[in-house]
PDB file of N, CA and C in Angstrom:
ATOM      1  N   UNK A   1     -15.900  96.008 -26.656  1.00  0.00           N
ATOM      2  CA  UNK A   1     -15.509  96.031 -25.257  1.00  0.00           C
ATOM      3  C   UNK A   1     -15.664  97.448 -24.728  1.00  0.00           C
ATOM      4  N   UNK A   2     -16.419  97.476 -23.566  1.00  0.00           N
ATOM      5  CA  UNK A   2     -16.432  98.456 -23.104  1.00  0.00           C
ATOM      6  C   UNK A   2     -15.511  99.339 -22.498  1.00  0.00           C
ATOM      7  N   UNK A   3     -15.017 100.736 -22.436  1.00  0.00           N
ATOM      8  CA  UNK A   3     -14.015 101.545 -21.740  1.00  0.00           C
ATOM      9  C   UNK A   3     -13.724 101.313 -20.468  1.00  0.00           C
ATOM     10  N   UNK A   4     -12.947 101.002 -19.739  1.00  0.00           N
ATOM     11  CA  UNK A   4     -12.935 100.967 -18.213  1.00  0.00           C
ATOM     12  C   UNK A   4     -12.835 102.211 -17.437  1.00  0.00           C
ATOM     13  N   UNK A   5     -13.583 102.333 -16.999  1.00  0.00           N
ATOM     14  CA  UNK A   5     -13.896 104.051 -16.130  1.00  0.00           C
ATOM     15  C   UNK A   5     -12.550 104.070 -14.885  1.00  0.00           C
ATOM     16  N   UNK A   6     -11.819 105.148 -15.616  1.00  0.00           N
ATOM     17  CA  UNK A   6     -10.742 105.183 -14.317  1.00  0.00           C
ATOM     18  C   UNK A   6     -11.353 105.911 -12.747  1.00  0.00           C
ATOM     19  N   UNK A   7     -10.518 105.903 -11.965  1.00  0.00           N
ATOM     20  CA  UNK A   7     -10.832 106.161 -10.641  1.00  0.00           C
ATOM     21  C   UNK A   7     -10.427 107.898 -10.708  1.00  0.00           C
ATOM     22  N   UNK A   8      -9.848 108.383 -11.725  1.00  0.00           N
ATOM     23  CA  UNK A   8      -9.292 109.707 -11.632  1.00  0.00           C
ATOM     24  C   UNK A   8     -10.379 110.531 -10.845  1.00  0.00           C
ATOM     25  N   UNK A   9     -11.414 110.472 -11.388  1.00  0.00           N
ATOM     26  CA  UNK A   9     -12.030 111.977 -10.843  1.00  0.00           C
ATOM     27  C   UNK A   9     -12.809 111.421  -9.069  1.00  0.00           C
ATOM     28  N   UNK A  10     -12.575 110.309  -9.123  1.00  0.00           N
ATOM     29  CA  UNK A  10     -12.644 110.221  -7.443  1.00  0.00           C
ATOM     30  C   UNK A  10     -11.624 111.318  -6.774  1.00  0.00           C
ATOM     31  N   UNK A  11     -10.284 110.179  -6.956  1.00  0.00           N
ATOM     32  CA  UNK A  11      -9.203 110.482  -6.323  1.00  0.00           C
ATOM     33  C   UNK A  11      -8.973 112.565  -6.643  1.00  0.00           C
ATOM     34  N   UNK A  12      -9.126 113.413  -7.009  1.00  0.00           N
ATOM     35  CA  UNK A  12      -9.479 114.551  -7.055  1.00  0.00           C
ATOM     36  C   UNK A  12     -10.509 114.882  -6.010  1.00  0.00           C
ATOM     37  N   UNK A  13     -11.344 114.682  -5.732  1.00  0.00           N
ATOM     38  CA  UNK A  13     -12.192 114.677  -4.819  1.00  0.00           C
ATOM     39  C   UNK A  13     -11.721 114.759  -3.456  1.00  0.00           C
ATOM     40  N   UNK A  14     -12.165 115.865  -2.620  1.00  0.00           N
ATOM     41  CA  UNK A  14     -11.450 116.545  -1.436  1.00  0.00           C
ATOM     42  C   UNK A  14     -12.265 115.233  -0.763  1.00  0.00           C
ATOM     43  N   UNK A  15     -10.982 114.721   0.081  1.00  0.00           N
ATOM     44  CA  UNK A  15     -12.243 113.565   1.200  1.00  0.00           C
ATOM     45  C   UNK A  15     -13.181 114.349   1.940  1.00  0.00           C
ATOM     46  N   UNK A  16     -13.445 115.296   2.634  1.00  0.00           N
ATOM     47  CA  UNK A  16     -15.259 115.363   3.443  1.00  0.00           C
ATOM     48  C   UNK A  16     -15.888 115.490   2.007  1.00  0.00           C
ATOM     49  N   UNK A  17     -15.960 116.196   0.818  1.00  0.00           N
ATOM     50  CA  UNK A  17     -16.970 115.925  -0.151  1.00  0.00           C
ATOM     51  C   UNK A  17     -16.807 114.439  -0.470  1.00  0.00           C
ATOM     52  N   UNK A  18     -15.892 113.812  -0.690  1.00  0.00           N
ATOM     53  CA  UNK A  18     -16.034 112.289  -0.864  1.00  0.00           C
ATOM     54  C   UNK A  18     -17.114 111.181   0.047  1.00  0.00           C
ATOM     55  N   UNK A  19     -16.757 111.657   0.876  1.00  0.00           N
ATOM     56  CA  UNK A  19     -17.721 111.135   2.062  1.00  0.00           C
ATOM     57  C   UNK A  19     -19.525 111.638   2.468  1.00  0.00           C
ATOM     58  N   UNK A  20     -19.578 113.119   2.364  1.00  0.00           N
ATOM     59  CA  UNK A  20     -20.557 113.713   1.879  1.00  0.00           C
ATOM     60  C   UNK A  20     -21.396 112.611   0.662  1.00  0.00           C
ATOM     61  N   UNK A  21     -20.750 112.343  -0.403  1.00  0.00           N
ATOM     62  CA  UNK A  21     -21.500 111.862  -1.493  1.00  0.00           C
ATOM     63  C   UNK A  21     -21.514 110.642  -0.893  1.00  0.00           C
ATOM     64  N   UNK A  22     -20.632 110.104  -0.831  1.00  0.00           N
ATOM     65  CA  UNK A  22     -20.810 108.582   0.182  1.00  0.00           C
ATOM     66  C   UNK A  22     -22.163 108.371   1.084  1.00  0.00           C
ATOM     67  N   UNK A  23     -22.431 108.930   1.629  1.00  0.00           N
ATOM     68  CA  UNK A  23     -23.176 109.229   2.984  1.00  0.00           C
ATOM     69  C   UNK A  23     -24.679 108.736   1.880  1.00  0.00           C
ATOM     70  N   UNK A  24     -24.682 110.303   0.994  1.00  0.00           N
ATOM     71  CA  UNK A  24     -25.970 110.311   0.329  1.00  0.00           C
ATOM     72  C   UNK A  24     -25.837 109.103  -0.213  1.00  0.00           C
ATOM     73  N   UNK A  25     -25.523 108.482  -0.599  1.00  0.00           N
ATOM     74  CA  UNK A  25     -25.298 107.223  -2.301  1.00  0.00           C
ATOM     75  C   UNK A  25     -25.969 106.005  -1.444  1.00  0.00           C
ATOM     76  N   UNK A  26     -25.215 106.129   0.189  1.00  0.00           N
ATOM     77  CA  UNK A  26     -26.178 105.126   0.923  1.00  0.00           C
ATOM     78  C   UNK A  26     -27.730 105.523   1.615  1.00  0.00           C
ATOM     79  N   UNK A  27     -27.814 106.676   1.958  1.00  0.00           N
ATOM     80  CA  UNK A  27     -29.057 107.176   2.050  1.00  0.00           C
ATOM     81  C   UNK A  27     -30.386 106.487   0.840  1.00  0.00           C
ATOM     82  N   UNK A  28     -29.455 107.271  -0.609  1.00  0.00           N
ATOM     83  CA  UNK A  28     -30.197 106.902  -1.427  1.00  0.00           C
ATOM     84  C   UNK A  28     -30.817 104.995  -1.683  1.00  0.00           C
ATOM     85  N   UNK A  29     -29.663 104.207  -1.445  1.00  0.00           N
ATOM     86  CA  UNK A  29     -29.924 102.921  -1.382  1.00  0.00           C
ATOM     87  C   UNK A  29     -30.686 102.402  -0.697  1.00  0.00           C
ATOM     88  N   UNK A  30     -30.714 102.764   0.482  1.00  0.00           N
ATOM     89  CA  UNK A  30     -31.610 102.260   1.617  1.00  0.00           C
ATOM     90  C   UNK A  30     -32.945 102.592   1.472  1.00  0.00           C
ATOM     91  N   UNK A  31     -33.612 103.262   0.173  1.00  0.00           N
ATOM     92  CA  UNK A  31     -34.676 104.097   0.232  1.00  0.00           C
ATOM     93  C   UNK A  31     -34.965 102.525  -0.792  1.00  0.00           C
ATOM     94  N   UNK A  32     -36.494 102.773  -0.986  1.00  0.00           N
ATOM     95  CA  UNK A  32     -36.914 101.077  -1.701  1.00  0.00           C
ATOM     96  C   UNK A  32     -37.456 101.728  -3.399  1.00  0.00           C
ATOM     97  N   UNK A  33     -37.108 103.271  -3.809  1.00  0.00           N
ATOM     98  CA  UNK A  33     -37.448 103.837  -4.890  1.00  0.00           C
ATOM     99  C   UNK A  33     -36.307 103.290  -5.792  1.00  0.00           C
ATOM    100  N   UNK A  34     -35.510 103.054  -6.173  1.00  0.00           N
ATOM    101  CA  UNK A  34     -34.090 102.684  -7.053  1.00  0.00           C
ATOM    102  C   UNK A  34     -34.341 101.364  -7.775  1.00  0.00           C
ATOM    103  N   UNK A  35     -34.609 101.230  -8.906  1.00  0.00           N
ATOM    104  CA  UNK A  35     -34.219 100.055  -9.822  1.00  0.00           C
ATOM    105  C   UNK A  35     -33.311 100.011  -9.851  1.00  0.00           C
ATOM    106  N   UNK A  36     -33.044  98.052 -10.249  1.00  0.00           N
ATOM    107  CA  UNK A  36     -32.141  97.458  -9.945  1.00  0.00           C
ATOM    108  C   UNK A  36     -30.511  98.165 -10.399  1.00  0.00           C
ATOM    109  N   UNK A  37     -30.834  98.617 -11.588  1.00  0.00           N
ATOM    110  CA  UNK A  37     -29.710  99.016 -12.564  1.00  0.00           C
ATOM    111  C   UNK A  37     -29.191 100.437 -12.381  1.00  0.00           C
ATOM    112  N   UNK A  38     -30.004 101.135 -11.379  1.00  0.00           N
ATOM    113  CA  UNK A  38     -29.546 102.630 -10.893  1.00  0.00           C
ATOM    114  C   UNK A  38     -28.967 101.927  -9.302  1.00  0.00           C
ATOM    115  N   UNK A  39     -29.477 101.088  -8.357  1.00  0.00           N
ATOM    116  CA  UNK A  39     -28.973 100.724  -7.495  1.00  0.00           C
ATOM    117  C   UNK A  39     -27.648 100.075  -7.786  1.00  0.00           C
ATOM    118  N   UNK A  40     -27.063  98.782  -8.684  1.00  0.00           N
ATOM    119  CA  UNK A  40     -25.949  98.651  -9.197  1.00  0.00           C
ATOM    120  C   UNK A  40     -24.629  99.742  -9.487  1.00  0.00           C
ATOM    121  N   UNK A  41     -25.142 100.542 -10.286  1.00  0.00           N
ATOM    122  CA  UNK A  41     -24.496 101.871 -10.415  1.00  0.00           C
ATOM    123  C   UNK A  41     -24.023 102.867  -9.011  1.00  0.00           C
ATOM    124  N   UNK A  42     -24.970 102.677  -8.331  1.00  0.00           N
ATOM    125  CA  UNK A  42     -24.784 103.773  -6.929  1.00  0.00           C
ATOM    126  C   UNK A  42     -23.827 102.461  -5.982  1.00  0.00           C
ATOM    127  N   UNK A  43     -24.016 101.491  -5.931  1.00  0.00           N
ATOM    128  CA  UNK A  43     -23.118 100.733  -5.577  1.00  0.00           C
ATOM    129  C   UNK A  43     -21.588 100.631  -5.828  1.00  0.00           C
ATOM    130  N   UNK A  44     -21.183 100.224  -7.113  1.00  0.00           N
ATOM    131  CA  UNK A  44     -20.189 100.531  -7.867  1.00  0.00           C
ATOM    132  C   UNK A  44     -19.683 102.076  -7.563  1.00  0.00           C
ATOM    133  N   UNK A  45     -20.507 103.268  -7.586  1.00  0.00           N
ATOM    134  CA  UNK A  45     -19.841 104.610  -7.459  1.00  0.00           C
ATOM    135  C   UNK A  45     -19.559 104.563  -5.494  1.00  0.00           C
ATOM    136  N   UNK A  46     -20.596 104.137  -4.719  1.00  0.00           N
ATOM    137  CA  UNK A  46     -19.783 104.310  -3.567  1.00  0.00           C
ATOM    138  C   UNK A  46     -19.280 102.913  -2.839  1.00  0.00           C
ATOM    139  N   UNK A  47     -18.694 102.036  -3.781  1.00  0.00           N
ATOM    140  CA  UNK A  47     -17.464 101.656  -3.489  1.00  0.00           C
ATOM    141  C   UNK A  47     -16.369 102.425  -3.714  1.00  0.00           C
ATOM    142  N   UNK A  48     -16.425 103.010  -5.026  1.00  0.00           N
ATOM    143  CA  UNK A  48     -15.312 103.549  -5.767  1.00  0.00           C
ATOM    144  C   UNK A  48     -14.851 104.608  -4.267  1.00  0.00           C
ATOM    145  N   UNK A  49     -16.084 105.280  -4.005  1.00  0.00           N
ATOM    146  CA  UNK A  49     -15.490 106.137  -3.348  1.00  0.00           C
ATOM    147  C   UNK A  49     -15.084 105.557  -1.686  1.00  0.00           C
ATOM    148  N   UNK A  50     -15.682 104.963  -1.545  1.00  0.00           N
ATOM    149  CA  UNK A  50     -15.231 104.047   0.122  1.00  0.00           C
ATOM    150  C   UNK A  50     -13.422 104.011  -0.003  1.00  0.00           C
ATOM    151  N   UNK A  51     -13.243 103.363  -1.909  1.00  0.00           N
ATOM    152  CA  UNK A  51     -11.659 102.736  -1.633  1.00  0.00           C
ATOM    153  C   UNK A  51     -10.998 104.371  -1.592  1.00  0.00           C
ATOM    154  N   UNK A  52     -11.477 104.837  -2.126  1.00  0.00           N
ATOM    155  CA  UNK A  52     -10.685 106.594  -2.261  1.00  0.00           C
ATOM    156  C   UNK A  52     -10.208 107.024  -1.390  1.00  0.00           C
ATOM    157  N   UNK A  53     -11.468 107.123   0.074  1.00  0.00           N
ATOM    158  CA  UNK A  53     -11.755 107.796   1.163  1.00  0.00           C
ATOM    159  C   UNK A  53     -10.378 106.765   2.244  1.00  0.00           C
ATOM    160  N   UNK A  54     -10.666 105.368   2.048  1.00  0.00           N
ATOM    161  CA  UNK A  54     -10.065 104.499   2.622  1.00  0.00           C
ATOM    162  C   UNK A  54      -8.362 105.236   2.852  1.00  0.00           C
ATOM    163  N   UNK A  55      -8.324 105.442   1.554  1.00  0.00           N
ATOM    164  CA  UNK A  55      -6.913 105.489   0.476  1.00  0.00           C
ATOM    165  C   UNK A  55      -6.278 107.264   1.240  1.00  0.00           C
ATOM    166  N   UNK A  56      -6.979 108.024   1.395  1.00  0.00           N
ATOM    167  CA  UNK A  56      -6.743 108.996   2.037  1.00  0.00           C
ATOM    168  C   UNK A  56      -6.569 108.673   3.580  1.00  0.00           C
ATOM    169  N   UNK A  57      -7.413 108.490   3.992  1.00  0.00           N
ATOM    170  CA  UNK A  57      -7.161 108.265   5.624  1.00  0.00           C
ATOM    171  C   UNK A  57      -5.687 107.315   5.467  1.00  0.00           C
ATOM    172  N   UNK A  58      -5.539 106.416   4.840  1.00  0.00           N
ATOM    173  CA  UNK A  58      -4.047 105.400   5.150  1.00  0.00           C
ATOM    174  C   UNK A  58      -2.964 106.725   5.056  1.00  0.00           C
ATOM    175  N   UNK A  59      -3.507 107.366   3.892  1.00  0.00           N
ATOM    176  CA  UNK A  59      -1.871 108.491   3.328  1.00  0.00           C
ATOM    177  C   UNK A  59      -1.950 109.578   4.882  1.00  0.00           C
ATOM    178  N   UNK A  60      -3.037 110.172   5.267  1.00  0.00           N
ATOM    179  CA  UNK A  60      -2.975 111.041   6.360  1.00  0.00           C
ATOM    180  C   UNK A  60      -2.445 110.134   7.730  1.00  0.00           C
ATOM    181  N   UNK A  61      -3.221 108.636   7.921  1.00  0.00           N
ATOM    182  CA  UNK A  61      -2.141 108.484   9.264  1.00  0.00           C
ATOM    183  C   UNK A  61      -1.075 108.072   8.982  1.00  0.00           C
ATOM    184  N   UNK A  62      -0.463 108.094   7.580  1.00  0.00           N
ATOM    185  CA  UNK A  62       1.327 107.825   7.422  1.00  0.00           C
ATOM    186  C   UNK A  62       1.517 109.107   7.437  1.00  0.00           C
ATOM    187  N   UNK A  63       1.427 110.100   7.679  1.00  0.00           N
ATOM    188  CA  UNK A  63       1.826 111.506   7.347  1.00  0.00           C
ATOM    189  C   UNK A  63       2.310 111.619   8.741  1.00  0.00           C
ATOM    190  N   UNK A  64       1.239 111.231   9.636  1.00  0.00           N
ATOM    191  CA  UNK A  64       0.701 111.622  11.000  1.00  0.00           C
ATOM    192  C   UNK A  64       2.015 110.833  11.592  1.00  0.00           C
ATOM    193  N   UNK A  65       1.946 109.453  11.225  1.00  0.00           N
ATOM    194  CA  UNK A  65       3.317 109.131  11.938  1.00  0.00           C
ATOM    195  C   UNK A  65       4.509 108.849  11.701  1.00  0.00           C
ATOM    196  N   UNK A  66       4.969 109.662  10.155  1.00  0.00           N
ATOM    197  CA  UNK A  66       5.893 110.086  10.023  1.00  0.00           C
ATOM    198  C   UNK A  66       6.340 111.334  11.043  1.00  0.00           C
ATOM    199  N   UNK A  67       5.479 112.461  11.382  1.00  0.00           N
ATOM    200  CA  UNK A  67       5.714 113.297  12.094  1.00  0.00           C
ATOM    201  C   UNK A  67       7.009 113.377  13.419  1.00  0.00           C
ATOM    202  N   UNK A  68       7.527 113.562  13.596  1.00  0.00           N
ATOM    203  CA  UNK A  68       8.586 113.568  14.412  1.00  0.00           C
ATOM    204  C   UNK A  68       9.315 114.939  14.528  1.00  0.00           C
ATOM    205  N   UNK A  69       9.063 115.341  16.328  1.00  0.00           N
ATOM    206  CA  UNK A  69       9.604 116.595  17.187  1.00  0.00           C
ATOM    207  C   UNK A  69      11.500 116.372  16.668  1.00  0.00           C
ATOM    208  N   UNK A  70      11.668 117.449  15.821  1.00  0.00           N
ATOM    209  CA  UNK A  70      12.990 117.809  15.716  1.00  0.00           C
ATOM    210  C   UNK A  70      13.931 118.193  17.076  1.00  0.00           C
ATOM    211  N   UNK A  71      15.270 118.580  16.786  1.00  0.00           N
ATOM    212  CA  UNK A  71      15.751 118.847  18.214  1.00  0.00           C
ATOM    213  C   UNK A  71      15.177 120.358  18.755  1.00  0.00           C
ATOM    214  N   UNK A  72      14.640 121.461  17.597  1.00  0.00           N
ATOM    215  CA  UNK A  72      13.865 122.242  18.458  1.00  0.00           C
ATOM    216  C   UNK A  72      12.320 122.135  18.899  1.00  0.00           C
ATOM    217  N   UNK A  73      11.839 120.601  18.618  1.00  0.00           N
ATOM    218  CA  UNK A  73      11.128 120.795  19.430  1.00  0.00           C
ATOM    219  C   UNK A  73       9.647 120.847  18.251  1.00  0.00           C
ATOM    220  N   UNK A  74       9.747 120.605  16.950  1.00  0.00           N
ATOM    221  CA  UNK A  74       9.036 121.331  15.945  1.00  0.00           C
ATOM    222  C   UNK A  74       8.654 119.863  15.311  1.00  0.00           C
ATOM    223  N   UNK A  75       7.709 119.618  15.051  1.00  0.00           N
ATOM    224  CA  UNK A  75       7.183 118.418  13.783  1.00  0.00           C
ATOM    225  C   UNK A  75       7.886 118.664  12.658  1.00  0.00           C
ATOM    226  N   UNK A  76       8.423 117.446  12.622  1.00  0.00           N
ATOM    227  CA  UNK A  76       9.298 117.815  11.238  1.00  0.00           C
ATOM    228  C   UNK A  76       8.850 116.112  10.285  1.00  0.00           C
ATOM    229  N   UNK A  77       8.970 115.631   9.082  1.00  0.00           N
ATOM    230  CA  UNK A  77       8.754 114.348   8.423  1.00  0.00           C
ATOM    231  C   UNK A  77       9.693 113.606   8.072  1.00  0.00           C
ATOM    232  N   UNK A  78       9.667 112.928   8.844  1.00  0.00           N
ATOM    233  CA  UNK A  78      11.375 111.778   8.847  1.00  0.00           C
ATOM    234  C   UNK A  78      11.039 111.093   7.669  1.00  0.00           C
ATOM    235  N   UNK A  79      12.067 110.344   7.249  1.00  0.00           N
ATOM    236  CA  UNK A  79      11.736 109.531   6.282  1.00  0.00           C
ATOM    237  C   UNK A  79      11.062 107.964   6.581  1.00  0.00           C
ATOM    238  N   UNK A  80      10.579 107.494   5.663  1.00  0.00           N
ATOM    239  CA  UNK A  80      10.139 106.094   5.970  1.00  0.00           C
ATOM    240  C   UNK A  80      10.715 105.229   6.836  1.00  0.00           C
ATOM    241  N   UNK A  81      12.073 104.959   6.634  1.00  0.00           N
ATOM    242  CA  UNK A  81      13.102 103.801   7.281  1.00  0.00           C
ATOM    243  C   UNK A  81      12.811 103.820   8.439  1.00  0.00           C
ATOM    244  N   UNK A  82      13.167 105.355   9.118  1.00  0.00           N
ATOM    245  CA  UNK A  82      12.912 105.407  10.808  1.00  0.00           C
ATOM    246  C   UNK A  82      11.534 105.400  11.691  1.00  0.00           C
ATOM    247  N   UNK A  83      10.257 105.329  10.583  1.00  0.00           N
ATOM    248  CA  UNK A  83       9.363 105.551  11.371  1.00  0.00           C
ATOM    249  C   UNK A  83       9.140 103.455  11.993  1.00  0.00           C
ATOM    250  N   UNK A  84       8.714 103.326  13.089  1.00  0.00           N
ATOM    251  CA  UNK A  84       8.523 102.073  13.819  1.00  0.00           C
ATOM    252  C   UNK A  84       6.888 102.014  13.531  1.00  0.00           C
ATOM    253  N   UNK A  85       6.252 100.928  13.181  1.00  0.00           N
ATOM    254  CA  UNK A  85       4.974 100.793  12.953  1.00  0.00           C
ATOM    255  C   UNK A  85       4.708  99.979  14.202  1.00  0.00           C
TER     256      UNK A  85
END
């Protein structure tokens, strides 16, 4: 049985380089040079990274609307309970 490749060294990956490689991985696909079994592979790697990138943007707009003007006036991060979705 083969090892299952964790997601670790995505999730390390600053999102604009995540996306950067993203970008290329589909560049590269769309080109008609790639056998089947290097196209599979570039598939599989930019999914991996789509869910990563996905996975960041959700954590930054919970950040974003956790944000909440304190009484001076300052962004401060409330906790979960109070934010209204």
């Amino acid at each position: 049985m083969a090892a299952k490749k964790t997601n670790k060294a995505t999730n390390e990956v600053p999102f604009e380089e995540g996306l950067k490689k993203l970008e290329s991985i589909v560049e590269e696909m769309e080109g008609d040079n790639l056998p089947l079994e290097k196209l599979l592979e570039r598939y599989e790697e930019g999914t991996r990274l789509a869910k990563d990138c996905q996975a960041k943007l959700e954590d930054a707009e919970l950040k974003i609307q956790k944000l909440q003007p304190n009484a001076a006036g300052e962004d401060e991060l409330v906790d979960d309970d109070s934010v209204e979705l």
